[in-house]
Protein backbone atom coordinates (compact mmCIF):
# COMPACT_ATOMS: atom_id res chain seq x y z
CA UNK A 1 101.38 128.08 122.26
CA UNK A 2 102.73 124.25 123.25
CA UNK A 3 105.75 123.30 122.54
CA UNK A 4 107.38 120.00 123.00
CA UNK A 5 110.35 117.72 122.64
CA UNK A 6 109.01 114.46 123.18
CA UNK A 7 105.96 112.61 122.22
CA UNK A 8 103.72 113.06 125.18
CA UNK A 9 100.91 112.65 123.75
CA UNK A 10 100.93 109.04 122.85
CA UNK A 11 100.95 108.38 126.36
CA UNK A 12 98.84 111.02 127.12
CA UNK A 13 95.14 108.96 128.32
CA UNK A 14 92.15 110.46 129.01
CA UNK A 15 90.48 109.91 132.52
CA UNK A 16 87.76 107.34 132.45
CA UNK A 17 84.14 108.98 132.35
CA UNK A 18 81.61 108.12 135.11
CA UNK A 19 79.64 105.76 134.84
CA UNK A 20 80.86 104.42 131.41
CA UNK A 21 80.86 100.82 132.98
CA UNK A 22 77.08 100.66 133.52
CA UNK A 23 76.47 101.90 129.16
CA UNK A 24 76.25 100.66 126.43
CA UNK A 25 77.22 101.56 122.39
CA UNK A 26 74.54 99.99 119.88
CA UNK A 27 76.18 101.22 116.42
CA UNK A 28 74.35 100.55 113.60
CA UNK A 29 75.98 99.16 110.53
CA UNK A 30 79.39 96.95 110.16
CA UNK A 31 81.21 100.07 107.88
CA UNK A 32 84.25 101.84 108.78
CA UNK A 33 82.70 104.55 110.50
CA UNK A 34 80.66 101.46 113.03
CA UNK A 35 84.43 100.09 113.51
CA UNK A 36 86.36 103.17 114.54
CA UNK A 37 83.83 104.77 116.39
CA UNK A 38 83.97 101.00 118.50
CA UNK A 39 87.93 101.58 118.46
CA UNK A 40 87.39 105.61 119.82
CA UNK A 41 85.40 103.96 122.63
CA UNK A 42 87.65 101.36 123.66
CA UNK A 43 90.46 103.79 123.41
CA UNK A 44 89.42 107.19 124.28
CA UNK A 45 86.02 106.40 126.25
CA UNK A 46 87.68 103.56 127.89
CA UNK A 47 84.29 101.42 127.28
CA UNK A 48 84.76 97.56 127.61
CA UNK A 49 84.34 95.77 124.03
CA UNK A 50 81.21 93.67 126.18
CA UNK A 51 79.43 96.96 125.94
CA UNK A 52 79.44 97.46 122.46
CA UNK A 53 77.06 96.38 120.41
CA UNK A 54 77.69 96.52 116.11
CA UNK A 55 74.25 95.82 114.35
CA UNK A 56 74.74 94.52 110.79
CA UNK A 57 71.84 93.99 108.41
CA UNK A 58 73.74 91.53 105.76
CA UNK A 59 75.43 88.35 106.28
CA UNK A 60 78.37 89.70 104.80
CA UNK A 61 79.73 92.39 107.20
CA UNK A 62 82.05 95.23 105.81
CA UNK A 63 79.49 98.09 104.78
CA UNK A 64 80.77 99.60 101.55
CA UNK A 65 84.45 97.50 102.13
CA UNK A 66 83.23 94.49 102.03
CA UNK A 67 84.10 93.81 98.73
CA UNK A 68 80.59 92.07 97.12
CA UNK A 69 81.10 94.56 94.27
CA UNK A 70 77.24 95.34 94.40
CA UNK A 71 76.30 98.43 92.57
């Protein structure tokens, strides 16, 4: 069992994975899921935001947030 006083894991980081610099992310869709798995990259897969690619179909970005009110 862990037990701690602090808040170590905020600044907690994970190591950088090989050979993330020469990938690339192509998510499909603007949604929520598209942005935070782009934000879990940058973060936790320490992937540069040139890398990542977000494919969006409309002209109106957002997914099912974006507010058009389209049934």
């Amino acid at each position: 069992m862990y037990y701690s006083n602090g808040n170590y894991e905020a600044f907690a980081r994970p190591e950088k994975p090989e050979g993330v610099d020469r990938k690339s992310a192509y998510l499909v869709g603007s949604g929520l899921a598209s942005l935070a798995a782009a934000c879990f990259l940058v973060r936790d897969g320490q992937m540069t935001g040139e890398h990542i690619h977000i494919l969006e179909e409309l002209a109106l970005p957002g997914g099912a947030s974006d507010g058009i009110n389209d049934p």
